[in-house]
Protein backbone atom coordinates (compact mmCIF):
# COMPACT_ATOMS: atom_id res chain seq x y z
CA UNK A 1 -28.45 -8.76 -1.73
CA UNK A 2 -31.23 -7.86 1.11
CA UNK A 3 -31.27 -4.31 2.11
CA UNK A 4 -32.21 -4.77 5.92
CA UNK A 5 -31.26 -1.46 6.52
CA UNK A 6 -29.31 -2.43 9.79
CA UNK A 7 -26.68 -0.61 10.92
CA UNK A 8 -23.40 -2.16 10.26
CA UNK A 9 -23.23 -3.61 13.90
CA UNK A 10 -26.10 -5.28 13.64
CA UNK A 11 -25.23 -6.82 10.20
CA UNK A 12 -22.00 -8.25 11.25
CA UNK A 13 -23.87 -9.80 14.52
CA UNK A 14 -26.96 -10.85 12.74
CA UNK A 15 -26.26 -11.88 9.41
CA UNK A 16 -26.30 -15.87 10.03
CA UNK A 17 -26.51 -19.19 7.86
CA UNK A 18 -30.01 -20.60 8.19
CA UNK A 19 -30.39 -22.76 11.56
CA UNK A 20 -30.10 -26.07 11.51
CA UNK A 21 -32.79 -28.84 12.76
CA UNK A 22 -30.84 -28.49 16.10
CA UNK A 23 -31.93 -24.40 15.97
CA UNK A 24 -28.36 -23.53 17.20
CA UNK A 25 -28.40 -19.88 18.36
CA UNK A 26 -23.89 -19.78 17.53
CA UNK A 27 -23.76 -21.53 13.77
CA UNK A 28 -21.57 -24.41 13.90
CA UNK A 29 -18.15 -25.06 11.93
CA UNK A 30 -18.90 -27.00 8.62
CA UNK A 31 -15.66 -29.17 9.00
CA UNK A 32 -16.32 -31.45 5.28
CA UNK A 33 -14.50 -31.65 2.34
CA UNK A 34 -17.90 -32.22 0.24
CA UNK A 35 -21.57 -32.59 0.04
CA UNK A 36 -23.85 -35.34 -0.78
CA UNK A 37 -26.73 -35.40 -3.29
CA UNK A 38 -29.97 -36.18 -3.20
CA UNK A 39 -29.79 -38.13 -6.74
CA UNK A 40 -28.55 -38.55 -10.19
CA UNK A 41 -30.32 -35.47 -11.36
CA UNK A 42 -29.41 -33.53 -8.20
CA UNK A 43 -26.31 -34.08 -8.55
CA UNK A 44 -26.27 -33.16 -12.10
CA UNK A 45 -28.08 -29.73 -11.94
CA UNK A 46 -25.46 -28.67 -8.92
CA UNK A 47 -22.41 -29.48 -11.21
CA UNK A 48 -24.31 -27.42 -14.16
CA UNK A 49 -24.61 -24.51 -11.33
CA UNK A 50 -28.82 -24.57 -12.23
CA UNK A 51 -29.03 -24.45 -8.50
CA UNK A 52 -26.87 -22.73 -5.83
CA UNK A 53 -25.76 -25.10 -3.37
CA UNK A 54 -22.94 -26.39 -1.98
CA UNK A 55 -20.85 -29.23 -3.92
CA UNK A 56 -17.02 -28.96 -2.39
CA UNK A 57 -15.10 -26.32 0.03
CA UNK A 58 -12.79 -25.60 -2.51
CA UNK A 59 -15.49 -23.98 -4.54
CA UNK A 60 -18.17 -23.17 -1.24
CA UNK A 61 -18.64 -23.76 2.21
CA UNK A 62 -21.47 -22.80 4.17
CA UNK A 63 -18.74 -21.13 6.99
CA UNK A 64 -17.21 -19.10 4.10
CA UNK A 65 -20.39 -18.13 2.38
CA UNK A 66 -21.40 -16.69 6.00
CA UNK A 67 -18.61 -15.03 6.03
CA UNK A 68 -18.35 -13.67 2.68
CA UNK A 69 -21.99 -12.43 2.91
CA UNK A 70 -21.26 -10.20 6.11
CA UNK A 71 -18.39 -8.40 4.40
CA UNK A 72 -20.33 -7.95 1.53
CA UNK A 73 -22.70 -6.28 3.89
CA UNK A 74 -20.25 -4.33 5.52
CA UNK A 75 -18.32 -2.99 2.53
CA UNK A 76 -22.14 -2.28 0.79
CA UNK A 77 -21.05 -5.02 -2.31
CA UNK A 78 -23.06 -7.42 -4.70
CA UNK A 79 -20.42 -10.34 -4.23
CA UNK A 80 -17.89 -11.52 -2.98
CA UNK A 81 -15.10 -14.85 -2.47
CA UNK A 82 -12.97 -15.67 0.67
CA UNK A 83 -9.35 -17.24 0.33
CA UNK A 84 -6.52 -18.62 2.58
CA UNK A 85 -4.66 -15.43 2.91
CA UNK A 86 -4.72 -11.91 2.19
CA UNK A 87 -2.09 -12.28 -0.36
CA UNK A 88 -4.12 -14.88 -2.13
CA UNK A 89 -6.66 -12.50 -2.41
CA UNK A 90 -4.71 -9.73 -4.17
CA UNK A 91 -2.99 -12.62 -6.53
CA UNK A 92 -6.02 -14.09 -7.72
CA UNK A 93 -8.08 -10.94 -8.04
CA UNK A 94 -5.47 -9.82 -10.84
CA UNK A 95 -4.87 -13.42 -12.27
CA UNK A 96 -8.58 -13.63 -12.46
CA UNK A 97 -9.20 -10.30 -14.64
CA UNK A 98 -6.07 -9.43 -16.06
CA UNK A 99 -4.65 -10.82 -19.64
CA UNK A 100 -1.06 -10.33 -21.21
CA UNK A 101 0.19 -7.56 -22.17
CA UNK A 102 -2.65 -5.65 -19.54
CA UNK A 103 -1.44 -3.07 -17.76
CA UNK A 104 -1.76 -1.54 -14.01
CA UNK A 105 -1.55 1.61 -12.54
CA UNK A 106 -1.09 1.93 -9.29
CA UNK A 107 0.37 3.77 -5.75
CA UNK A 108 4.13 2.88 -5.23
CA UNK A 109 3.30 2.50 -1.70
CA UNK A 110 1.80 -0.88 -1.53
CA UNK A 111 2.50 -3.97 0.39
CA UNK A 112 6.06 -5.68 0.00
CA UNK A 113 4.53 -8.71 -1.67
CA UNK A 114 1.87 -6.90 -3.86
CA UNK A 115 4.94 -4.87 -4.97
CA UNK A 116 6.74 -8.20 -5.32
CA UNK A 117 4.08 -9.57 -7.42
CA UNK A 118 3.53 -6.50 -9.62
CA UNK A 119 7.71 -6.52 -10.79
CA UNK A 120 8.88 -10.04 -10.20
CA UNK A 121 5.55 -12.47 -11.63
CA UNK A 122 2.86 -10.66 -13.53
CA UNK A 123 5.54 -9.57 -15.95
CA UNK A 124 5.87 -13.66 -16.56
CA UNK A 125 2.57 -13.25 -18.62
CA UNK A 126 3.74 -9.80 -19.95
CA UNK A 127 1.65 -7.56 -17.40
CA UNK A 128 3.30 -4.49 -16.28
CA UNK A 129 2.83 -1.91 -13.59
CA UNK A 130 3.41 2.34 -13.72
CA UNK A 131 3.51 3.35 -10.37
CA UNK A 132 2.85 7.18 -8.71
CA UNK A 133 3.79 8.50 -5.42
CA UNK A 134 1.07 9.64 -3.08
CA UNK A 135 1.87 13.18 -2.98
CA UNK A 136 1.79 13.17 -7.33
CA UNK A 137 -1.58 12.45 -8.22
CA UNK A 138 -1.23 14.58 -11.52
CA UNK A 139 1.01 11.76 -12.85
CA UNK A 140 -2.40 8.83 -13.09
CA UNK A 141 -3.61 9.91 -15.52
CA UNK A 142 -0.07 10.39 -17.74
CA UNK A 143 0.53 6.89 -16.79
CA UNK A 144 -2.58 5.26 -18.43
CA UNK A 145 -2.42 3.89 -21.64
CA UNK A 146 -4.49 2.24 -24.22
CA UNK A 147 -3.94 -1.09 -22.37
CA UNK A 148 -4.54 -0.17 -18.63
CA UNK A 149 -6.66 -2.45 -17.36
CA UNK A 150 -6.60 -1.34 -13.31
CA UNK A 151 -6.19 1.44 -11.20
CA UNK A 152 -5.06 0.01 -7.96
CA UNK A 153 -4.01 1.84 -4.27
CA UNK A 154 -3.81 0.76 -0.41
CA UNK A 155 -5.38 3.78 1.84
CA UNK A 156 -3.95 3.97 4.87
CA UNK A 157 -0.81 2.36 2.96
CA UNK A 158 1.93 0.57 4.77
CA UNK A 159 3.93 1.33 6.19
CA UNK A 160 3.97 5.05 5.88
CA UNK A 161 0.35 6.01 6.76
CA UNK A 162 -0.56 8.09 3.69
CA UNK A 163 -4.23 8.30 2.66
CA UNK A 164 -4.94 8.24 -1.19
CA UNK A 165 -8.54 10.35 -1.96
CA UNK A 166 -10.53 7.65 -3.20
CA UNK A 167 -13.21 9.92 -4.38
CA UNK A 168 -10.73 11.88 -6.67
CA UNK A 169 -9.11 8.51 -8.22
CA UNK A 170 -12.63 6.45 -8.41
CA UNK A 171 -13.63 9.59 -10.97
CA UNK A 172 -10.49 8.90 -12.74
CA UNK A 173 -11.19 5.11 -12.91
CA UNK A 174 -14.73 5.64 -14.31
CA UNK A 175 -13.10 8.33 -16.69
CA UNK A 176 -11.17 6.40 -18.37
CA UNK A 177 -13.38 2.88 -17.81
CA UNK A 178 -10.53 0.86 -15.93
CA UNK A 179 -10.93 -1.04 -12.96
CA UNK A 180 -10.44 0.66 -9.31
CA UNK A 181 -9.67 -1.84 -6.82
CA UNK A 182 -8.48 -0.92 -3.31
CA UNK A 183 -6.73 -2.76 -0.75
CA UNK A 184 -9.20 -1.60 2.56
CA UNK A 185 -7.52 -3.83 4.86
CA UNK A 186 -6.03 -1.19 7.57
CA UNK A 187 -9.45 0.76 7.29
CA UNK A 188 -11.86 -2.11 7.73
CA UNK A 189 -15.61 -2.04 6.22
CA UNK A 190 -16.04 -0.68 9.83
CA UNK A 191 -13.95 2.54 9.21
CA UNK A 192 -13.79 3.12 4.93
CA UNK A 193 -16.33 1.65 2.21
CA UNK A 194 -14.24 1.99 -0.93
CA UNK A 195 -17.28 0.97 -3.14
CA UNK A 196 -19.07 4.57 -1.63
CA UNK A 197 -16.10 6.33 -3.97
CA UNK A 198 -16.15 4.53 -7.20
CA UNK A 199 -14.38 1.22 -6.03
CA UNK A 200 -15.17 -1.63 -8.65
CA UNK A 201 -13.28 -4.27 -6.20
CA UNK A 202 -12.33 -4.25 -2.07
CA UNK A 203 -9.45 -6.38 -1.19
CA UNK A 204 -8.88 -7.50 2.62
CA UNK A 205 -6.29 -9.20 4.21
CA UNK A 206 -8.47 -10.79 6.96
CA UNK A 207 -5.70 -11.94 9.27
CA UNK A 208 -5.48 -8.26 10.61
CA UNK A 209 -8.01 -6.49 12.24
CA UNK A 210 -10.68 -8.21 11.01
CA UNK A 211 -9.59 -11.56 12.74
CA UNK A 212 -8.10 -9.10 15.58
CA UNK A 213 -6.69 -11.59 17.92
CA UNK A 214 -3.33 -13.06 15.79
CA UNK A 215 -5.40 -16.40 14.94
CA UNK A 216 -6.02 -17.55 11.31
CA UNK A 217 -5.35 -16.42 8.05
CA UNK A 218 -7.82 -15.40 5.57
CA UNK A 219 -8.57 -12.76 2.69
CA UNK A 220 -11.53 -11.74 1.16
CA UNK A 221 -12.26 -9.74 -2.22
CA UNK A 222 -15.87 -8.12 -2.58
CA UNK A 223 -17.89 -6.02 -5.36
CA UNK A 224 -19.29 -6.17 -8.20
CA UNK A 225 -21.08 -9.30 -9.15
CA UNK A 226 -19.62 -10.18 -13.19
CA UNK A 227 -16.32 -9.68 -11.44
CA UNK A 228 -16.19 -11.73 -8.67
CA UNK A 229 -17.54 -14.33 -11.11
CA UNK A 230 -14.50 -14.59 -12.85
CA UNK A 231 -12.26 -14.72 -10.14
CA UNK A 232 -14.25 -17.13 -8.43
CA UNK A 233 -13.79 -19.14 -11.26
CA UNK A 234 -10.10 -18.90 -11.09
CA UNK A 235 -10.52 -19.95 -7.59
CA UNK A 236 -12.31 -22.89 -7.75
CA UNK A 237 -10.10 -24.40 -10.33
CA UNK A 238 -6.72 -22.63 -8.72
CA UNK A 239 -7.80 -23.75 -5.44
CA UNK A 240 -6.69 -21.09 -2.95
CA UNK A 241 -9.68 -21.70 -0.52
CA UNK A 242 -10.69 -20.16 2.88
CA UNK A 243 -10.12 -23.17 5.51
CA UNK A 244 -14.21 -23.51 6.98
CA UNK A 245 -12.49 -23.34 10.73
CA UNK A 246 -11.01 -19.90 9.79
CA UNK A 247 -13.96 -18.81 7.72
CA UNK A 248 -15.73 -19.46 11.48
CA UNK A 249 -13.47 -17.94 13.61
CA UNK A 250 -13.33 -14.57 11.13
CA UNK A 251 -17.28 -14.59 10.74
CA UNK A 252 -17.17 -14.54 14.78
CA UNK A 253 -14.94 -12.18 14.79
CA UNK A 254 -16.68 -9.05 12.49
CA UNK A 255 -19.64 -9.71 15.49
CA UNK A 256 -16.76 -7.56 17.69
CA UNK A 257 -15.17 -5.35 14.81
CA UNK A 258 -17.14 -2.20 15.71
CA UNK A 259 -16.49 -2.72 19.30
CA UNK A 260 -12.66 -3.52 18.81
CA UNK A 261 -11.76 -0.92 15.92
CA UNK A 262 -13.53 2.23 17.93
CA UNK A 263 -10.35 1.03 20.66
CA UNK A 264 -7.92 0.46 18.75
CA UNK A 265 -8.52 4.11 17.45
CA UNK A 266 -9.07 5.80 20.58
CA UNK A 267 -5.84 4.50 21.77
CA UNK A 268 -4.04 5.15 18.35
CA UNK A 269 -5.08 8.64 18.72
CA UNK A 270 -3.76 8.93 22.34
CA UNK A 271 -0.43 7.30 21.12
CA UNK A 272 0.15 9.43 18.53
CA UNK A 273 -0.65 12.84 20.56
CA UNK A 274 1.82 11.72 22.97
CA UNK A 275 4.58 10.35 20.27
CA UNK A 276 3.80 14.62 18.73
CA UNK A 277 5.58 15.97 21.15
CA UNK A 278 8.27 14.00 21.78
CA UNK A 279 12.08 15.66 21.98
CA UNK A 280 13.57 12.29 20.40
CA UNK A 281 10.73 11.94 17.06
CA UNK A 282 10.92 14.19 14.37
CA UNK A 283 7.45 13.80 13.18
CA UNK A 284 4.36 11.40 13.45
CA UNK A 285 1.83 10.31 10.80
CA UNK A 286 -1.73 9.29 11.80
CA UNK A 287 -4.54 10.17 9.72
CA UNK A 288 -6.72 11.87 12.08
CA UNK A 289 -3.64 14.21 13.21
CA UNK A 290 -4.07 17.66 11.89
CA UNK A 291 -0.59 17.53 11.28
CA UNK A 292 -1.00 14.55 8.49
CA UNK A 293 -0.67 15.76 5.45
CA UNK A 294 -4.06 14.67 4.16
CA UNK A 295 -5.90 14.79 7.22
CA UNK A 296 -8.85 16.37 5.24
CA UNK A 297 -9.04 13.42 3.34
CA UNK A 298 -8.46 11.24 5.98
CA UNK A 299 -11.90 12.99 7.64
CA UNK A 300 -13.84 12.41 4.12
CA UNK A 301 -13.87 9.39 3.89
CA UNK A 302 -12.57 7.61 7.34
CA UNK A 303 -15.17 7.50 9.93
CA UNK A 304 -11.74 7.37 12.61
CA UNK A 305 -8.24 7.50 11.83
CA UNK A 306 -7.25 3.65 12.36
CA UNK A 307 -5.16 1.43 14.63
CA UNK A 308 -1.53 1.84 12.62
CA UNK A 309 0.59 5.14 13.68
CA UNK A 310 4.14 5.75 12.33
CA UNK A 311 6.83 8.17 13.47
CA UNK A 312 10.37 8.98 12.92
CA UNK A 313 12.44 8.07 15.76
CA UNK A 314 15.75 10.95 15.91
CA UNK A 315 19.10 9.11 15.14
CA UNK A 316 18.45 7.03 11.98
CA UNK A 317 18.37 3.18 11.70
CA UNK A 318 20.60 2.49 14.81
CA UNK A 319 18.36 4.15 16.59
CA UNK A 320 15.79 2.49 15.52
CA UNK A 321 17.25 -0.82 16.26
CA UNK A 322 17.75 0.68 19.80
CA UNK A 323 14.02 1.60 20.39
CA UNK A 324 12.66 -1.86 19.81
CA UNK A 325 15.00 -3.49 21.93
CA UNK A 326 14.21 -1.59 24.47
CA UNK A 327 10.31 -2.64 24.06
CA UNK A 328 9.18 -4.32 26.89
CA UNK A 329 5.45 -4.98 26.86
CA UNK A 330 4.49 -4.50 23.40
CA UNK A 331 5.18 -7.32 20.98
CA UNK A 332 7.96 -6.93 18.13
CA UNK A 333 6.22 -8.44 15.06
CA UNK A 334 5.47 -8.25 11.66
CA UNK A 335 1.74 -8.81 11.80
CA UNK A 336 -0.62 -5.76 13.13
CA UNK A 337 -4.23 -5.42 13.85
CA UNK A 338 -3.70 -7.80 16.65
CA UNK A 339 -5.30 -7.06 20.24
CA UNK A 340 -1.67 -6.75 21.33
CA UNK A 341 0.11 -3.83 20.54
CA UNK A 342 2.92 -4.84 17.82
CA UNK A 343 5.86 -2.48 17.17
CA UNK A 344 7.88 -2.84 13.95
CA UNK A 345 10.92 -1.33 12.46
CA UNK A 346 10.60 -1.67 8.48
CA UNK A 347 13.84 -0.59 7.71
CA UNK A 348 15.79 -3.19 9.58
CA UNK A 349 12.69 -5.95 9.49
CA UNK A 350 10.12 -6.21 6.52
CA UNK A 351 11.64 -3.58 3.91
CA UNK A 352 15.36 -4.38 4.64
CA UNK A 353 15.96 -5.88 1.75
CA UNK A 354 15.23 -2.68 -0.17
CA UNK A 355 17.97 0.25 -1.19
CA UNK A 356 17.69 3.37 0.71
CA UNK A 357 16.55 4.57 -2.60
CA UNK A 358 13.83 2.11 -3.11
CA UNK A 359 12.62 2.66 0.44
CA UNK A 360 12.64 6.22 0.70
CA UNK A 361 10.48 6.13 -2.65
CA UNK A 362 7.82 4.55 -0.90
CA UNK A 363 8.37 6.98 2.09
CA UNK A 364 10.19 4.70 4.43
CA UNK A 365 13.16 6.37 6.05
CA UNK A 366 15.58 4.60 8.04
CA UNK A 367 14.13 6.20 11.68
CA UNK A 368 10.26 4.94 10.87
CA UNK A 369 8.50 3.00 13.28
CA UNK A 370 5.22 1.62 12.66
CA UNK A 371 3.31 0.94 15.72
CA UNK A 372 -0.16 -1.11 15.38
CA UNK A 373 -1.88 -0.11 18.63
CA UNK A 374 -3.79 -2.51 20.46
CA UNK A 375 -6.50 -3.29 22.91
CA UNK A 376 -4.07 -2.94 26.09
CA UNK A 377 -4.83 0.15 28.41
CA UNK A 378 -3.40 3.28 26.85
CA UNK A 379 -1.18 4.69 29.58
CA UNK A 380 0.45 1.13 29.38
CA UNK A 381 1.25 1.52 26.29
CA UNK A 382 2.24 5.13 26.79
CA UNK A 383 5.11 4.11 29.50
CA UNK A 384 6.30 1.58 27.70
CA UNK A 385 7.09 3.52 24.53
CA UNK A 386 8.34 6.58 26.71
CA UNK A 387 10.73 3.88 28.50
CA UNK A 388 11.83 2.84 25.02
CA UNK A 389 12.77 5.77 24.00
CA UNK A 390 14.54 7.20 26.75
CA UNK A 391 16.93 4.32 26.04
CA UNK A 392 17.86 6.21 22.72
């Protein structure tokens, strides 16, 4: 790929499809199921892939190759293929490149359906996962074995906030030649480039901030080129394709991501310095607090701390449940990296099906609140939580 040497503001803006005969200045939404041939022989040499061009939109669409391109950009990556969802992603990355009886290492603190998919289907085909906690990092390399295929962490993770040092576990990963794939979707390309520390793979859940405005679904994986081969392979013959309408709206939306993520941080930072000192929290987790626990890390390799802060609320899980429905202008959701500021209570909401065990392995006591901050004028956002609270 080109090496403009933009700035990544100006590659997310000006990375285009070629114009039209029309010589659009906005590229248009390639809404077609397939493409026609110029002849027998055309035809022919596209099917035996002597020629890049596009044949079908399960396989490539000019909307999703757009897209695709300006993350690849963004996260400095040779490659890269766009699906329906985030979770799509993450499923066909590993279906892609892993075999039976491979094996994964990874952070316990992942995603509820990653987790799902790591202990309730991979193990189908005889692929198993070791897990570490964030704070143990002496146990990765214990846990790999002769057959460990991946190395595989979320930093920030969800819903807890931690940050994993990418630098230190890349090393490891190139150590002991297994794959390091991260899931960079609360960081964005705009805040954290994975591939700068080792990455082999960056995973995104698109629907968050990178859509930023609650819209469409989408996922993206990006890096190196032989890989994303395979597992656009899998893709095209799986089918778990990137709608060209969403591909659209998401490639118009990375044109604000710089804008919209420097926000959503400021006011994340002013939420969380406000949340501090609180009489009714016992403690608050953003990474660009010096009171996270790895907010050194957090400053290596984040260029700001994010739009996600979480907090202990005093009182346990009924007060919890007492916070949110007290909310009164932010949204109570499951989604985050929205324009609107979302509030969620995992214990009673997305990780409620868990023990108390099970969740307070992955760091998710029953008083956490996750708060993804949003575009709305801080002080807003300020009053309402402070109203919220006082409730409790």
């Amino acid at each position: 790929m080109e090496d403009t040497g933009y700035h990544i503001e100006t590659e997310a803006i000006r990375t285009q499809l070629e114009r039209s005969s029309f010589q659009e200045h906005s590229n248009p939404v390639y809404l077609t199921s397939s493409f026609v041939f110029d002849d027998a022989e055309d035809m022919r040499a596209s099917f035996a892939e002597e020629k890049q061009r596009n044949i079908y939109s399960r396989f490539t669409n000019p909307n999703t190759s757009e897209f695709v391109e300006k993350i690849c950009k963004l996260e400095g990556a040779e490659a890269g293929h766009a699906f329906a969802t985030g979770m799509s992603a993450v499923f066909s990355t590993f279906a892609a490149l892993l075999d039976s009886n491979d094996h994964i290492v990874s952070c316990r603190s992942v995603f509820g359906s990653t987790h799902a998919l790591f202990t309730k289907f991979l193990p189908k085909w005889n692929i198993e996962t070791s897990y570490f906690k964030v704070d143990e990092y002496e146990q990765v390399e214990s846990l790999i074995q002769s057959n460990t295929k991946v190395l595989y962490v979320e930093t920030p993770t969800n819903p807890a906030i931690d940050i994993l040092d990418l630098e230190y576990l890349g090393a490891i990963a190139r150590k002991h030649n297994i794959l390091f794939i991260v899931d960079n979707c609360f960081a964005t390309p705009y805040l954290q480039q994975p591939a700068r520390f080792g990455a082999d793979l960056v995973i995104h859940s698109a629907t968050k901030l990178i859509d930023g405005q609650g819209r469409v679904l989408g996922g993206v994986t990006v890096g190196k080129a032989d890989l994303i081969r395979e597992i656009y392979l899998f893709s095209r013959n799986t089918g778990p394709a990137l709608s060209p309408f969403n591909a659209w709206i998401l490639s118009k939306s990375l044109e604000t991501l710089a804008v919209r993520v420097e926000k959503h941080c400021e006011n994340a930072l002013g939420i969380a310095n406000f949340l501090e000192g609180h009489v009714k929290i016992d403690w608050v987790k953003y990474p660009f607090l010096r009171s996270h626990p790895q907010y050194e890390i957090a400053k290596k390799q984040m260029k700001l701390g994010g739009n996600v802060v979480a907090f202990q609320v005093k009182g346990g899980l009924e007060n919890g449940r007492r916070f949110l429905n007290a909310i009164k202008l932010c949204s109570l959701s499951a989604n985050l990296g929205d324009t609107r500021t979302i509030v969620t209570h995992p214990a009673s909401t997305t990780h409620s099906k868990l023990s108390e065990e099970d969740r307070m392995q992955v760091g998710i006591p029953d008083g956490l609140v996750r708060i993804s901050v949003g575009l709305e004028h801080v002080s807003d956002i300020i009053n309402d939580l402070s109203k919220a609270l006082n409730e409790i």
